[in-house]
C-alpha atoms as a PDB file:
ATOM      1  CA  UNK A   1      93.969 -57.809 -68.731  1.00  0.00           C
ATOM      2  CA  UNK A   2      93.970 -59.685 -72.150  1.00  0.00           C
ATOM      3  CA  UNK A   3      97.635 -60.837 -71.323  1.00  0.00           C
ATOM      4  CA  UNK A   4      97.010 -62.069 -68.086  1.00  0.00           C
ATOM      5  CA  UNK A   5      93.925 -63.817 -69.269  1.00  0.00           C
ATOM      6  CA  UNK A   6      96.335 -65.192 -72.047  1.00  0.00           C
ATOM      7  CA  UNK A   7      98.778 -66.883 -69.343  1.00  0.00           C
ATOM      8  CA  UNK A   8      96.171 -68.343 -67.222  1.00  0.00           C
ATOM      9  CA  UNK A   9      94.286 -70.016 -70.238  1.00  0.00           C
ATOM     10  CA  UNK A  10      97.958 -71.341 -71.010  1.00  0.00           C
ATOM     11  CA  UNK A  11      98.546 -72.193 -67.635  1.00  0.00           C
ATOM     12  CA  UNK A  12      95.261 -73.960 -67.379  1.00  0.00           C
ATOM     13  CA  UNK A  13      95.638 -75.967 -70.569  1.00  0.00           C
ATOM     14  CA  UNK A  14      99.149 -77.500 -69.698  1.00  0.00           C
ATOM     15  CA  UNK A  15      97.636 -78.782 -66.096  1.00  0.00           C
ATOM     16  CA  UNK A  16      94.853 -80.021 -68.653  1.00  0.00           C
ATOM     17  CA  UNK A  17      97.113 -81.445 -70.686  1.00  0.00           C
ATOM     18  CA  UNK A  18      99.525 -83.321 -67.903  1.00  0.00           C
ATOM     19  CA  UNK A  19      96.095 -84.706 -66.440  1.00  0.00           C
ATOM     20  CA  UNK A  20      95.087 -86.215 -69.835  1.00  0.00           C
ATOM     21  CA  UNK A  21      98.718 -87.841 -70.919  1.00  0.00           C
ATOM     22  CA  UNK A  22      98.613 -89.004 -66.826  1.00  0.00           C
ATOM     23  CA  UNK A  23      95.359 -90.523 -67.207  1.00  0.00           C
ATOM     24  CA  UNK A  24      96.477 -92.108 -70.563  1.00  0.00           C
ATOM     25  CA  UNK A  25      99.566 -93.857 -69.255  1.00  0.00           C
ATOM     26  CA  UNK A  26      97.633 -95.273 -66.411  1.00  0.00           C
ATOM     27  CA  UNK A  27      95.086 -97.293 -68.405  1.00  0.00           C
ATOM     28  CA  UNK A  28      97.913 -97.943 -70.470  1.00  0.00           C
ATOM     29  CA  UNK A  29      99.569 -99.550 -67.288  1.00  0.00           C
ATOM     30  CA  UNK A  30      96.155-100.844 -66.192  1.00  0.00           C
ATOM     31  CA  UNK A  31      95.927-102.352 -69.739  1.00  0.00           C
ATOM     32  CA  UNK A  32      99.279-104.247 -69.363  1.00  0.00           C
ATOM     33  CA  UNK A  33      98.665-105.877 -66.162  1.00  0.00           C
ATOM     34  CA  UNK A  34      95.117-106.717 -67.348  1.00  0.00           C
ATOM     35  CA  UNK A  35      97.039-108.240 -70.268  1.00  0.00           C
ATOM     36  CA  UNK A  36     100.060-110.032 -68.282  1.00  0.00           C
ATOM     37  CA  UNK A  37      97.743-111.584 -65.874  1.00  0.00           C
ATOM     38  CA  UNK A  38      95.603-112.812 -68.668  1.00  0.00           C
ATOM     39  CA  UNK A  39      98.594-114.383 -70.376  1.00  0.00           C
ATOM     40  CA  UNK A  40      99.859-115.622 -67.035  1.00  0.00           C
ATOM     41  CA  UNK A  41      96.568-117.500 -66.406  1.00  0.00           C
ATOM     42  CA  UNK A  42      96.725-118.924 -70.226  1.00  0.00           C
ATOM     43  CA  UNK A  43     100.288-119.830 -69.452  1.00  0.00           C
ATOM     44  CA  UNK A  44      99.021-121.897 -66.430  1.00  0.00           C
ATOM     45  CA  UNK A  45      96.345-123.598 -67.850  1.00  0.00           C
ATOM     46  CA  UNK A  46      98.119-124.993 -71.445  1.00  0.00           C
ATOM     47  CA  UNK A  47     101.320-125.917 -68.582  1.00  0.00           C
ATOM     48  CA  UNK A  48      98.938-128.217 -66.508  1.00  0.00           C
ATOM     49  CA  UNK A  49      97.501-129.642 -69.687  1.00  0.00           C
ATOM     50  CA  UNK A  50     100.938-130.220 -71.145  1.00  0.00           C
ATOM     51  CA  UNK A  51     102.413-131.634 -67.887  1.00  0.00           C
ATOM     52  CA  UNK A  52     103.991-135.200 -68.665  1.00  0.00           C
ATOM     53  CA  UNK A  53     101.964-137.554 -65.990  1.00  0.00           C
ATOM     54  CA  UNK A  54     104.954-139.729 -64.302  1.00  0.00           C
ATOM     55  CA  UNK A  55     103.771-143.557 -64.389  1.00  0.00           C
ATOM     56  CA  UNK A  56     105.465-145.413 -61.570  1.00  0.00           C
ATOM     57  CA  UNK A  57     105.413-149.185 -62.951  1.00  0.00           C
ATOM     58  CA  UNK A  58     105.663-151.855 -60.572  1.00  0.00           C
ATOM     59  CA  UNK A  59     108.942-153.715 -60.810  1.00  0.00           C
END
């Protein structure tokens, strides 16, 4: 019984384990959209305040 009980407290652990390092790497991916959008959106803004304005002059 004690080796049995072994193997499914091993068992148990690894599905433990693949659930945590899952979990991680998707607020790791949440985390990097989060931060792409963010710099997308920062990237927008500074463009439309550095956008030359085109001054048609009257000839």
């Amino acid at each position: 019984m004690r080796i049995n009980n072994n193997m499914k407290n091993n068992e148990t652990k690894k599905k433990q384990h693949n659930i945590n390092v899952a979990q991680r790497t998707k607020k790791l991916i949440k985390l990097n959209r989060n931060e792409l959008k963010l710099k997308n959106s920062r990237n927008d803004r500074r463009l439309k305040k550095t956008e030359p304005t085109v001054k048609t002059e009257p000839t």
